[in-house]
N, C-alpha and C. Protein backbone atom coordinates (compact mmCIF):
# COMPACT_ATOMS: atom_id res chain seq x y z
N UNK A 1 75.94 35.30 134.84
CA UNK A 1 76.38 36.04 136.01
C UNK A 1 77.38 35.19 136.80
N UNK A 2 78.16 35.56 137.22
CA UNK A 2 79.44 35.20 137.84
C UNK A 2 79.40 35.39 139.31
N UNK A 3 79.97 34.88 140.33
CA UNK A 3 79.99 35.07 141.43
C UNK A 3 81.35 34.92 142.49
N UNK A 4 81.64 36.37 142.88
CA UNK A 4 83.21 37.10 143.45
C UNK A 4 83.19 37.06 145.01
N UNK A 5 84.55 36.90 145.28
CA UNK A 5 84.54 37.25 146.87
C UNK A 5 85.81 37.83 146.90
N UNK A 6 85.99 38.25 147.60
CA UNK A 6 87.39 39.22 147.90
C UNK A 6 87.18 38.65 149.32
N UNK A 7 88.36 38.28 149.75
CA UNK A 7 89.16 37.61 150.69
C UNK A 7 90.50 38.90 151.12
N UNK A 8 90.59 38.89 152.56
CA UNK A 8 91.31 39.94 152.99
C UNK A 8 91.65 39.35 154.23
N UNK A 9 93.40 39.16 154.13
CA UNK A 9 94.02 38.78 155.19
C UNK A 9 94.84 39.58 155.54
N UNK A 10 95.06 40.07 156.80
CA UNK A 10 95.94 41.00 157.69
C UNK A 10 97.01 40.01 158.08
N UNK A 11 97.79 39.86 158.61
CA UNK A 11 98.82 39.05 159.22
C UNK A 11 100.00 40.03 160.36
N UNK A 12 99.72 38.67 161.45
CA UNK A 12 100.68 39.74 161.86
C UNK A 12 102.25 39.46 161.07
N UNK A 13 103.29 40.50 161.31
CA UNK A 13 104.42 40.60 160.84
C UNK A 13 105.05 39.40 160.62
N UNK A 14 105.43 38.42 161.79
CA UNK A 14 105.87 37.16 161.52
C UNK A 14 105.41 36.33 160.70
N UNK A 15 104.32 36.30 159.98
CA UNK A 15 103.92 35.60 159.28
C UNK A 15 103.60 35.75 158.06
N UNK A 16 104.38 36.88 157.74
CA UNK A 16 104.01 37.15 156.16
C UNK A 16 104.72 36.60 155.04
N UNK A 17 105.88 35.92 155.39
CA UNK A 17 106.56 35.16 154.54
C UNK A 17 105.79 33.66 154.15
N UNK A 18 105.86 33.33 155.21
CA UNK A 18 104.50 31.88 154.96
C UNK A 18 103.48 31.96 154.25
N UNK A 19 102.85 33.46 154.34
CA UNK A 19 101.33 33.78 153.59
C UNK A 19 101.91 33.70 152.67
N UNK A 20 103.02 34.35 152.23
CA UNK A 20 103.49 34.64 150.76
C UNK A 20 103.72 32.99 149.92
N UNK A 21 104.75 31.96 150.77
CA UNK A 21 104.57 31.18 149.96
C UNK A 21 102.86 30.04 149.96
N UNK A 22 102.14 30.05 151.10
CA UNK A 22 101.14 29.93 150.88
C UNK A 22 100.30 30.12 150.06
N UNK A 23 99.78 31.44 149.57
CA UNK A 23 99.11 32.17 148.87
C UNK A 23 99.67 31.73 147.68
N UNK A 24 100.82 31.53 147.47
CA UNK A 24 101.47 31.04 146.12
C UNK A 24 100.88 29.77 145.45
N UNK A 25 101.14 29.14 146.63
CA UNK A 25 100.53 27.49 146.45
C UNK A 25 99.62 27.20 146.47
N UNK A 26 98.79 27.98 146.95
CA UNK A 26 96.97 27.52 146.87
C UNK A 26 96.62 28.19 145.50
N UNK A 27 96.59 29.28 145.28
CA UNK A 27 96.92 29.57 143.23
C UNK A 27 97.11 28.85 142.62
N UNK A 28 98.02 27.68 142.95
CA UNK A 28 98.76 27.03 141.64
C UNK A 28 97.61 25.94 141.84
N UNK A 29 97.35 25.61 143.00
CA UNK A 29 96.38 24.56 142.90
C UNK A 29 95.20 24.71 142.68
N UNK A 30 94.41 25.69 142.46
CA UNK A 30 93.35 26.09 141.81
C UNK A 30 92.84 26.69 140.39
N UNK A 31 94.31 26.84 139.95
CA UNK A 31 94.07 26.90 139.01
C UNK A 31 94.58 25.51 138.02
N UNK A 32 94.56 24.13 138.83
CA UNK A 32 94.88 23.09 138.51
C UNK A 32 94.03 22.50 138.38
N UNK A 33 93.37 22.76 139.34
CA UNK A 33 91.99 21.65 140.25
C UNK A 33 90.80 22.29 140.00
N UNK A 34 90.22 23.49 139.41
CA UNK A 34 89.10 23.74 139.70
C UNK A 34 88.70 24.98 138.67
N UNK A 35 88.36 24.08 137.51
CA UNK A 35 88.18 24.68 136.23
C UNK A 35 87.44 25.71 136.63
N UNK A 36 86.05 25.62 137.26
CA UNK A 36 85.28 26.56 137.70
C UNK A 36 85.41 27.94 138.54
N UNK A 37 86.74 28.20 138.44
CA UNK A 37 87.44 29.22 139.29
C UNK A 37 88.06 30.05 137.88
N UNK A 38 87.11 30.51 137.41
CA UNK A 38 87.81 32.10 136.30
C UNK A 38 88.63 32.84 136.52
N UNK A 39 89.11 33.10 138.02
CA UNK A 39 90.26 34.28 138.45
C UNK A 39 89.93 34.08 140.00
N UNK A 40 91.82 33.82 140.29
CA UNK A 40 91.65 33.87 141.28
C UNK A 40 93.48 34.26 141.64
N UNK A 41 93.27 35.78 142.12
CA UNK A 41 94.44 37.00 142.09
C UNK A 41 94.58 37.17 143.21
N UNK A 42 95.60 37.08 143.58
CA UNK A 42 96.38 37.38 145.50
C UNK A 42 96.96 38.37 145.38
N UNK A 43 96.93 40.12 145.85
CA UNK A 43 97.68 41.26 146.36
C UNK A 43 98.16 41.38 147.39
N UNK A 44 99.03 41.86 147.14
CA UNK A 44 100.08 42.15 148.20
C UNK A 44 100.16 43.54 148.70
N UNK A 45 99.48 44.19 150.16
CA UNK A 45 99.81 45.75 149.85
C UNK A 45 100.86 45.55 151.19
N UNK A 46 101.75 46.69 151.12
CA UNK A 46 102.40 47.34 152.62
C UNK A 46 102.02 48.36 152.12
N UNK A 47 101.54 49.10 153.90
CA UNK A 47 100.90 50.52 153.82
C UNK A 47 102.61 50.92 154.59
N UNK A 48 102.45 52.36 154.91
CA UNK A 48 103.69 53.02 155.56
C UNK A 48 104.28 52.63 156.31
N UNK A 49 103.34 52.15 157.10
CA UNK A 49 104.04 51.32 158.70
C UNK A 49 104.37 50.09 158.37
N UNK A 50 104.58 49.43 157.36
CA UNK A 50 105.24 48.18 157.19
C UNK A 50 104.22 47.34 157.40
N UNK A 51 102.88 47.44 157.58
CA UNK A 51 101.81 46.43 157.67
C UNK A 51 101.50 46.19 156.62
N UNK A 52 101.13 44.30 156.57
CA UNK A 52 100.85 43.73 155.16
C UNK A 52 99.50 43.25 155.11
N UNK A 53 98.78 43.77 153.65
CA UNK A 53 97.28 43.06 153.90
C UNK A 53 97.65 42.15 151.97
N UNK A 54 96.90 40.97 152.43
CA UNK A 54 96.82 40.28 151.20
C UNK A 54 95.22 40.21 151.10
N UNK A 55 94.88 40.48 149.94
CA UNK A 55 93.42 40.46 149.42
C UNK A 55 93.70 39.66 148.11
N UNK A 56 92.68 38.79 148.49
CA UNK A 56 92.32 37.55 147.25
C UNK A 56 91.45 37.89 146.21
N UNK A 57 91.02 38.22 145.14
CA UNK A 57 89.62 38.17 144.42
C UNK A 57 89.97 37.17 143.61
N UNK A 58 88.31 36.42 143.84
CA UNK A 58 88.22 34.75 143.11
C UNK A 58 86.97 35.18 142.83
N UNK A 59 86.96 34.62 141.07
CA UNK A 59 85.78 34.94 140.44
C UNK A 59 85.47 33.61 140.04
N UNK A 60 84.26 33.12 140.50
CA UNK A 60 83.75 31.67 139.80
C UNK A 60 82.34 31.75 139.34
N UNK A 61 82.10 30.60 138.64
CA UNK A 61 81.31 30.78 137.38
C UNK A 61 79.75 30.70 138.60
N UNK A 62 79.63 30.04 139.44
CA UNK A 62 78.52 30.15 140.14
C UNK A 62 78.47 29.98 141.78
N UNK A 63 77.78 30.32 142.59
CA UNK A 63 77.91 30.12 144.09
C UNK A 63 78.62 28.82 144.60
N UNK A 64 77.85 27.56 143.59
CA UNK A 64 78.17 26.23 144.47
C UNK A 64 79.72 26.02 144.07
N UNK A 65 80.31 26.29 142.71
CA UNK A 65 81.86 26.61 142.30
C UNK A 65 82.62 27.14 143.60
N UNK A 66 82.03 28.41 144.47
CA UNK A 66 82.73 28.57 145.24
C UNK A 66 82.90 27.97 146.46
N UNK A 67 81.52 26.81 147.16
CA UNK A 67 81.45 26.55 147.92
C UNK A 67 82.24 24.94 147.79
N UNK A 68 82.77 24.95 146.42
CA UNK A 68 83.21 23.86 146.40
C UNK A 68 84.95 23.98 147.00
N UNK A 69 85.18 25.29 146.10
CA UNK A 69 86.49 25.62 146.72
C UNK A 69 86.94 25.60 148.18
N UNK A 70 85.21 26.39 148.76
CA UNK A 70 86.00 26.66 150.31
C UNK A 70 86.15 25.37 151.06
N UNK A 71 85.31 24.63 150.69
CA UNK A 71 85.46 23.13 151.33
C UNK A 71 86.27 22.07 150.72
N UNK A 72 86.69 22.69 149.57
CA UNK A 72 88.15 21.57 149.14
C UNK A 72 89.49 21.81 150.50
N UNK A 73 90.08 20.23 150.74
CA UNK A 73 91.07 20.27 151.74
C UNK A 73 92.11 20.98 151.54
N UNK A 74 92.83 21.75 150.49
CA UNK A 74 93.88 22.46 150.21
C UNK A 74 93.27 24.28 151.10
N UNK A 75 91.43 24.04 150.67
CA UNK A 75 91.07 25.58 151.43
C UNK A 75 91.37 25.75 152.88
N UNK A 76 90.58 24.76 152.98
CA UNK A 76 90.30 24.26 154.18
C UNK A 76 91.39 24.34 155.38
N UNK A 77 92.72 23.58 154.75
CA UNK A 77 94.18 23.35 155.27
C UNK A 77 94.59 25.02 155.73
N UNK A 78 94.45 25.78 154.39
CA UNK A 78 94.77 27.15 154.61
C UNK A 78 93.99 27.95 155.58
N UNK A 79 92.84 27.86 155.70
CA UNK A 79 92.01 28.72 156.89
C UNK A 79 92.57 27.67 158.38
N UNK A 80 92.68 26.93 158.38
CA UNK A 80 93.18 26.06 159.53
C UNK A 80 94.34 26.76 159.78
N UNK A 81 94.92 26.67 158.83
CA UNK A 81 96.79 27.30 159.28
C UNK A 81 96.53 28.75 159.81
N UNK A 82 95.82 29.72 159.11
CA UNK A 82 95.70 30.81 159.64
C UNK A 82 95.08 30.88 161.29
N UNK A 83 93.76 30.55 161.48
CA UNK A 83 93.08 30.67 162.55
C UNK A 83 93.98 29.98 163.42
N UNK A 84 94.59 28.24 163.39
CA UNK A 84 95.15 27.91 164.03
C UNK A 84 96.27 28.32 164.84
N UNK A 85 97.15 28.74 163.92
CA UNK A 85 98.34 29.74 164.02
C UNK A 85 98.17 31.06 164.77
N UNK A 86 97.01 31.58 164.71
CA UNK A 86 96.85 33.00 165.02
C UNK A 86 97.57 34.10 164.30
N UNK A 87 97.65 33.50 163.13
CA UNK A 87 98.60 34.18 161.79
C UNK A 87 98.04 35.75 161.78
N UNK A 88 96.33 35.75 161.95
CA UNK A 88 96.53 37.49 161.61
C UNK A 88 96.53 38.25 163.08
N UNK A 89 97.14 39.60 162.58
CA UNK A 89 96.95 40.59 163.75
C UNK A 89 96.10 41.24 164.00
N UNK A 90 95.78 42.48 164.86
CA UNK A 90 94.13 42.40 165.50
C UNK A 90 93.68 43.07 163.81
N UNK A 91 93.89 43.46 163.26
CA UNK A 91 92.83 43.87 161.82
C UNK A 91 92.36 42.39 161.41
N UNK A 92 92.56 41.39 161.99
CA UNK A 92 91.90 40.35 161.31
C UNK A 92 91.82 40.28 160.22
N UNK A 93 90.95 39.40 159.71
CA UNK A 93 90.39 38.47 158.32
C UNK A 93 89.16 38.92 158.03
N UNK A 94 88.44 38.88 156.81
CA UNK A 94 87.51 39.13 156.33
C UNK A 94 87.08 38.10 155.13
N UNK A 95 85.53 37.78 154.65
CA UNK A 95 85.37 37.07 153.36
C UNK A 95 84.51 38.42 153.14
N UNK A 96 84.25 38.60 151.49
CA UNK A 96 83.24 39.78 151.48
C UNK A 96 82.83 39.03 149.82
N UNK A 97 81.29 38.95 149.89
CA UNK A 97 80.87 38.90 148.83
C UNK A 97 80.61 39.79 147.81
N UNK A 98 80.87 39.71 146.96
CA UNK A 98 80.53 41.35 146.03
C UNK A 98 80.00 41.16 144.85
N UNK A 99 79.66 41.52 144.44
CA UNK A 99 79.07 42.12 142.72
C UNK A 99 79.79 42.97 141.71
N UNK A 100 79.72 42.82 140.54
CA UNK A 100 80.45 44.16 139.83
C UNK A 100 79.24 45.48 140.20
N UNK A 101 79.71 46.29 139.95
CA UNK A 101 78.71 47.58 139.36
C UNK A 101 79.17 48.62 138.47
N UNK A 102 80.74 48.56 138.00
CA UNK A 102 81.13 49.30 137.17
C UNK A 102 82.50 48.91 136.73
N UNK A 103 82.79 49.41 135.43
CA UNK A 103 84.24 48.58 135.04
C UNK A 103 84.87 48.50 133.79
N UNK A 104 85.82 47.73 133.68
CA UNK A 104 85.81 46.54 132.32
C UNK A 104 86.90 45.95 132.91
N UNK A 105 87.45 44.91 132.03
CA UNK A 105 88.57 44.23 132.72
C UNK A 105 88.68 43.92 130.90
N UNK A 106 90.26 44.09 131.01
CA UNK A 106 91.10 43.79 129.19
C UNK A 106 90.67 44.79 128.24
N UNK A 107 91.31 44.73 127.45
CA UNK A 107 90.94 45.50 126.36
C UNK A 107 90.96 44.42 124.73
């Protein structure tokens, strides 16, 4: 059994270029640094009004895998920059733990 979180960042407008190369760079480094991280996918939506939400899903092989991530300094750096910054707008941030319950993924 595997263990997922979907990560959901709102931003306000000014700051979506930074998320973008952010979000870029914390990817590259996790999937450098932290074998125990099976998938870990950054989306990009704009809804009509030009508002941007980025949602993360990171799939790792067990709970403490993830708790290793959130407390590695590259995570860490990134939730700092956000909160610090006041990067999102009022839809805020979210972590959400989840489960599968239906699916497949590849063929």
């Amino acid at each position: 059994m595997v263990f997922e979180v979907i990560g959901i960042v709102n931003p306000d407008a000014k700051w979506v270029d930074k998320l973008d190369e952010e979000h870029k760079r914390i990817a590259a480094i996790v999937k450098e640094k932290e074998p125990n991280c099976l998938s870990y996918v950054v989306f990009k939506q704009t809804d009509e009004q030009g508002l941007v939400t980025f949602v993360v899903h990171e799939v790792f092989k067990a709970e403490a895998d993830f708790q290793h991530h959130f407390h590695a300094p590259y995570s860490e750096a990134l939730s700092e920059l956000i909160v610090g910054n006041n990067m999102c707008s009022e839809r805020g941030m979210e972590i959400k733990f989840v489960e599968r319950l239906a699916g497949f993924e590849g063929r």
